[in-house]
N, C-alpha and C. Protein backbone atom coordinates (compact mmCIF):
# COMPACT_ATOMS: atom_id res chain seq x y z
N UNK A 1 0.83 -1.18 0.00
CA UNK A 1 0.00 0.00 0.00
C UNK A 1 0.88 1.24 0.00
N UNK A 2 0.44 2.05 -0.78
CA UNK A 2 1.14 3.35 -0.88
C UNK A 2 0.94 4.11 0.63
N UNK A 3 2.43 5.31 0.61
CA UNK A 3 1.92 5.87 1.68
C UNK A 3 0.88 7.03 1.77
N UNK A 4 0.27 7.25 2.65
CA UNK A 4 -0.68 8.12 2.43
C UNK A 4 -0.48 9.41 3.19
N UNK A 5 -0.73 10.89 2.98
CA UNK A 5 -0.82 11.60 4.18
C UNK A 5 -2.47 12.21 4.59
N UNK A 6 -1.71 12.13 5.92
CA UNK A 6 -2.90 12.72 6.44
C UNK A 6 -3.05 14.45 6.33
N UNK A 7 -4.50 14.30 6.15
CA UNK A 7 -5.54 15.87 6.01
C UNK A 7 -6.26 16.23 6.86
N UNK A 8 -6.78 16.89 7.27
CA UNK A 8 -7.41 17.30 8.18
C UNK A 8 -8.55 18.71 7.63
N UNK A 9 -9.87 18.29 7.19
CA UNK A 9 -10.60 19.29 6.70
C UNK A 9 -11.69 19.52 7.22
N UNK A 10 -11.99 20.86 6.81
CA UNK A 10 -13.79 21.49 7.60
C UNK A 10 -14.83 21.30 6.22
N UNK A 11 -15.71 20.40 6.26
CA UNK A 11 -16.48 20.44 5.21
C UNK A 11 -18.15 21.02 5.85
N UNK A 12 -19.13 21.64 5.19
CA UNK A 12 -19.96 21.88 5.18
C UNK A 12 -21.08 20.40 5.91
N UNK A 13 -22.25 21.35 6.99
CA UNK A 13 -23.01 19.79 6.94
C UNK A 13 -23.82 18.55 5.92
N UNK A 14 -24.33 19.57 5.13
CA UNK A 14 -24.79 18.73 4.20
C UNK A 14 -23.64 18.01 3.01
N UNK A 15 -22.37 18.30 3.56
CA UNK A 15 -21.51 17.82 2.28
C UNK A 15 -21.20 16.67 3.15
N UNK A 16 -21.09 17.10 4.44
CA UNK A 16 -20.97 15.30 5.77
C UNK A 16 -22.25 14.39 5.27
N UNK A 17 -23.55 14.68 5.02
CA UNK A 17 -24.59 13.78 5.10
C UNK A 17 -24.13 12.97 3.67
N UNK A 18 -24.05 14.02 2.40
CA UNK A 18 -23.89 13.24 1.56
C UNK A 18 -22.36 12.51 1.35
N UNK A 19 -21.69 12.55 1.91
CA UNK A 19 -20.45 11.73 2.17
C UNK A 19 -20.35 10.43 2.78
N UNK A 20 -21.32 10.87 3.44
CA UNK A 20 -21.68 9.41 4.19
C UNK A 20 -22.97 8.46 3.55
N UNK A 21 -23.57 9.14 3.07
CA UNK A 21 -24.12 8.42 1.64
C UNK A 21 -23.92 7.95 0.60
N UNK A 22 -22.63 8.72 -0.08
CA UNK A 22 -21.86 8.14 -0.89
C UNK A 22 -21.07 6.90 -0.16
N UNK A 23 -20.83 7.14 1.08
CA UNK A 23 -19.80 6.03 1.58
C UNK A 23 -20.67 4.58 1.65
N UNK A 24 -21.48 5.20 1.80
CA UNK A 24 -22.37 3.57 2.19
C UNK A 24 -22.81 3.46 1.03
N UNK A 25 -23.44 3.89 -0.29
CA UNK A 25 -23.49 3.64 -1.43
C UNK A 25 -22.17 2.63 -1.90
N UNK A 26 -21.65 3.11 -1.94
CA UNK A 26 -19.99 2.49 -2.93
C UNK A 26 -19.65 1.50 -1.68
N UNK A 27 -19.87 1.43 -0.46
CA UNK A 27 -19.33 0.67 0.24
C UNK A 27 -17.46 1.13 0.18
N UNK A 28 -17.60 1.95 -0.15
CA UNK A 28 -15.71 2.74 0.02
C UNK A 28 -16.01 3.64 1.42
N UNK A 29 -14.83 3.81 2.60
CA UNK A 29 -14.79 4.65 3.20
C UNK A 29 -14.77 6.12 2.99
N UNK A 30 -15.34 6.76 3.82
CA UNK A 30 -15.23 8.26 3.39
C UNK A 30 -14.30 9.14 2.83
N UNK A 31 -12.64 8.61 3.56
CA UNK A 31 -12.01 9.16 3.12
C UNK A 31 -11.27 8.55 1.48
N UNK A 32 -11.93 7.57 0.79
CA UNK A 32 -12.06 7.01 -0.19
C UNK A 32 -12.47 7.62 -1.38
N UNK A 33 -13.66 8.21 -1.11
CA UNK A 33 -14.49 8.97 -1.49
C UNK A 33 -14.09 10.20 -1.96
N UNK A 34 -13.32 10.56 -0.78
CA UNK A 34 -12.35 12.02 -0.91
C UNK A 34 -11.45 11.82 -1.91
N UNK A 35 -10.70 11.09 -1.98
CA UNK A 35 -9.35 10.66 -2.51
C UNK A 35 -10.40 10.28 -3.91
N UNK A 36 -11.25 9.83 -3.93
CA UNK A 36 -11.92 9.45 -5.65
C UNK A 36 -12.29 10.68 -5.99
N UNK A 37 -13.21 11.51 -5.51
CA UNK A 37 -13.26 13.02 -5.59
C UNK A 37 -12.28 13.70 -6.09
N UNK A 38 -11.18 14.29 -5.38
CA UNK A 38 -10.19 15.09 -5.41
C UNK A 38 -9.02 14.23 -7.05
N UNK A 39 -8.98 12.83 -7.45
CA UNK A 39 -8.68 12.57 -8.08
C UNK A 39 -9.43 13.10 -9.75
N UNK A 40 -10.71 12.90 -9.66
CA UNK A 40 -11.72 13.39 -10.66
C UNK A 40 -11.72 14.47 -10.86
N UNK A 41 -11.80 15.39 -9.49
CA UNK A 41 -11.79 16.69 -9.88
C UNK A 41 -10.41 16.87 -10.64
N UNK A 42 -9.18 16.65 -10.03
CA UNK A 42 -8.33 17.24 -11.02
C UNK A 42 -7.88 16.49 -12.37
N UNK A 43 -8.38 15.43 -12.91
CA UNK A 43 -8.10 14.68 -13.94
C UNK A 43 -8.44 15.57 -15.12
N UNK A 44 -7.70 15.87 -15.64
CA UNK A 44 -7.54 16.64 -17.26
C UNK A 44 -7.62 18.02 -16.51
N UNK A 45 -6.93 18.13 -15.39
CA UNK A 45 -7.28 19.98 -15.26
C UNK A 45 -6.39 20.65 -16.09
N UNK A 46 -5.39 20.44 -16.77
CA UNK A 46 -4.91 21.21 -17.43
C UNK A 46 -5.53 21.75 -18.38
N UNK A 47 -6.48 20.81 -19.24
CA UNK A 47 -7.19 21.37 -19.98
C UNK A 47 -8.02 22.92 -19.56
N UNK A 48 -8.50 23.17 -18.09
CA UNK A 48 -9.14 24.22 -17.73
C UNK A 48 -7.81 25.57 -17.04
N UNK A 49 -6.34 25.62 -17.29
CA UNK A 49 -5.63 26.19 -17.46
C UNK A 49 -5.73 27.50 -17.88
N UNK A 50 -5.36 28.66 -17.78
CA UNK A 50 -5.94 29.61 -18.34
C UNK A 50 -4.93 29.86 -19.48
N UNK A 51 -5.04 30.20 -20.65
CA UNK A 51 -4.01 30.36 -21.69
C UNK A 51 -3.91 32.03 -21.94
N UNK A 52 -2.75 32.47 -21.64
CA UNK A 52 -2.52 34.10 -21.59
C UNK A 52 -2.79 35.17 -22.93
N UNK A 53 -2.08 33.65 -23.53
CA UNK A 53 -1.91 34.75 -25.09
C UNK A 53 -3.39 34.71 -25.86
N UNK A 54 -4.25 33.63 -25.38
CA UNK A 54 -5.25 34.00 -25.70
C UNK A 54 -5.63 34.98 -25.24
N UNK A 55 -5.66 35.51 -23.94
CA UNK A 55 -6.14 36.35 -23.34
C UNK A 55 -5.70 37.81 -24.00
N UNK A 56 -5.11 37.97 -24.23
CA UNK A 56 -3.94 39.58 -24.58
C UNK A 56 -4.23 39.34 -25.73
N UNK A 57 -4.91 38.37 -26.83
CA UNK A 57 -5.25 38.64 -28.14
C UNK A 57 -6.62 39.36 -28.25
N UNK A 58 -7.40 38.45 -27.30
CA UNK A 58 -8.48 39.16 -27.12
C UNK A 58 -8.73 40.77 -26.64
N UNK A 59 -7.78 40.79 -25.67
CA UNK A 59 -7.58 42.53 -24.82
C UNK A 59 -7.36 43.01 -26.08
N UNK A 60 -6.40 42.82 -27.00
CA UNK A 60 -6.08 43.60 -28.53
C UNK A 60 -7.06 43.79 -28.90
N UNK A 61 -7.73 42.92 -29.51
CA UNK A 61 -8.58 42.51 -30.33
C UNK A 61 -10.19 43.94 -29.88
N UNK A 62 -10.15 44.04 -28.07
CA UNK A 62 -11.15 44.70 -27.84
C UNK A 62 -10.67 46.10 -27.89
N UNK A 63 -9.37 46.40 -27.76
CA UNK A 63 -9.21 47.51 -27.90
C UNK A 63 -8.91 48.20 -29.28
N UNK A 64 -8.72 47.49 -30.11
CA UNK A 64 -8.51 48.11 -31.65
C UNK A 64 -9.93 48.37 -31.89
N UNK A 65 -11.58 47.78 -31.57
CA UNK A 65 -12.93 47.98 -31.45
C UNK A 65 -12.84 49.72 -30.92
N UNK A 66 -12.41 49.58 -29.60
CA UNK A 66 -12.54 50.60 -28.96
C UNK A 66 -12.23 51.72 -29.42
N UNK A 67 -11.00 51.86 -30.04
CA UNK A 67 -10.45 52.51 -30.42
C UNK A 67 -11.04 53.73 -31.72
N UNK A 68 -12.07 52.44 -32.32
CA UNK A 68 -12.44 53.07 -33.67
C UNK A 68 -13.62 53.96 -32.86
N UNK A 69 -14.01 54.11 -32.52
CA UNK A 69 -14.50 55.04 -31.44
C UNK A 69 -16.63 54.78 -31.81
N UNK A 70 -17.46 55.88 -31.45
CA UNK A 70 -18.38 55.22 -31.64
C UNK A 70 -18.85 55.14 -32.49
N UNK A 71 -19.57 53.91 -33.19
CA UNK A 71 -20.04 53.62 -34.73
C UNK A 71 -21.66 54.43 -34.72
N UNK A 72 -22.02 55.04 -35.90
CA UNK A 72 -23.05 56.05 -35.80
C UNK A 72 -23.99 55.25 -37.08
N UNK A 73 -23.43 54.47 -38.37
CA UNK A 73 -23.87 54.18 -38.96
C UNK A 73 -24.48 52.28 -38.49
N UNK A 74 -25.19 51.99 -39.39
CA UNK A 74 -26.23 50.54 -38.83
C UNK A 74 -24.67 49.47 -39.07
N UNK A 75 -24.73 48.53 -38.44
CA UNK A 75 -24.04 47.44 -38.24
C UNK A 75 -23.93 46.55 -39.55
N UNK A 76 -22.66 45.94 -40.12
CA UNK A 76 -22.71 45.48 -41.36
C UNK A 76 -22.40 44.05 -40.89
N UNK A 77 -22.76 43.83 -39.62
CA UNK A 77 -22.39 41.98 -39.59
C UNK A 77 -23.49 41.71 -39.08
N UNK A 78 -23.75 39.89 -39.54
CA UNK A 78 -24.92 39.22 -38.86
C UNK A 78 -24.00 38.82 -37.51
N UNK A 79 -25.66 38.52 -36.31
CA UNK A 79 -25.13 37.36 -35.33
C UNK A 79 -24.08 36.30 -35.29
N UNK A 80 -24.40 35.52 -36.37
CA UNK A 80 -23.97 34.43 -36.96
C UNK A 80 -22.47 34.76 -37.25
N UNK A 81 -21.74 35.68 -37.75
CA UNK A 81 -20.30 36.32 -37.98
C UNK A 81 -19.68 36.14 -36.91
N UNK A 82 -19.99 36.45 -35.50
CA UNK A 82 -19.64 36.64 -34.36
C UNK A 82 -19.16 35.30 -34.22
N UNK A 83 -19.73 33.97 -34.73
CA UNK A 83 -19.26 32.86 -34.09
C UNK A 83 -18.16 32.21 -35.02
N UNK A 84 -18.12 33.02 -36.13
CA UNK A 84 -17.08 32.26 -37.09
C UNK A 84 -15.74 32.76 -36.55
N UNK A 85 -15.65 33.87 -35.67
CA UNK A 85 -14.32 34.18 -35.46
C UNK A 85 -13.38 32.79 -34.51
């Protein structure tokens, strides 16, 4: 058996009731549960990573808008344009 460390956490009451529901569901101990939890939650988190340069393309992207200052004439794009970008 691997070694394990110990945690020590404050969880909410209703997150105790259903913990102990899950525990007796799965027949896994609680802190089982945790450890299956906390594994799931972070499985593929990189994927939810924040990517920068996306970010600063977009900041560009809103400020070259901004920039052109306010448009007075009717709008020359559909809805639909918006999602091809």
């Amino acid at each position: 058996m691997k070694t394990k460390i110990r945690k020590q956490i404050y969880i909410e009451p209703e997150q105790e009731v259903r913990l102990k529901q899950l525990s007796q569901q799965t027949g896994s101990s609680e802190a089982e549960v945790i450890r299956q939890a906390i594994a799931q939650y972070t499985q593929g988190s990189e994927v939810f990573q924040r990517d920068l340069k996306c970010w600063e393309q977009e900041r560009v992207f809103i400020e070259n808008l901004i920039s052109l200052g306010k448009i007075t004439e009717s709008r020359t794009w559909r809805r639909d344009d918006l999602y091809e970008r």
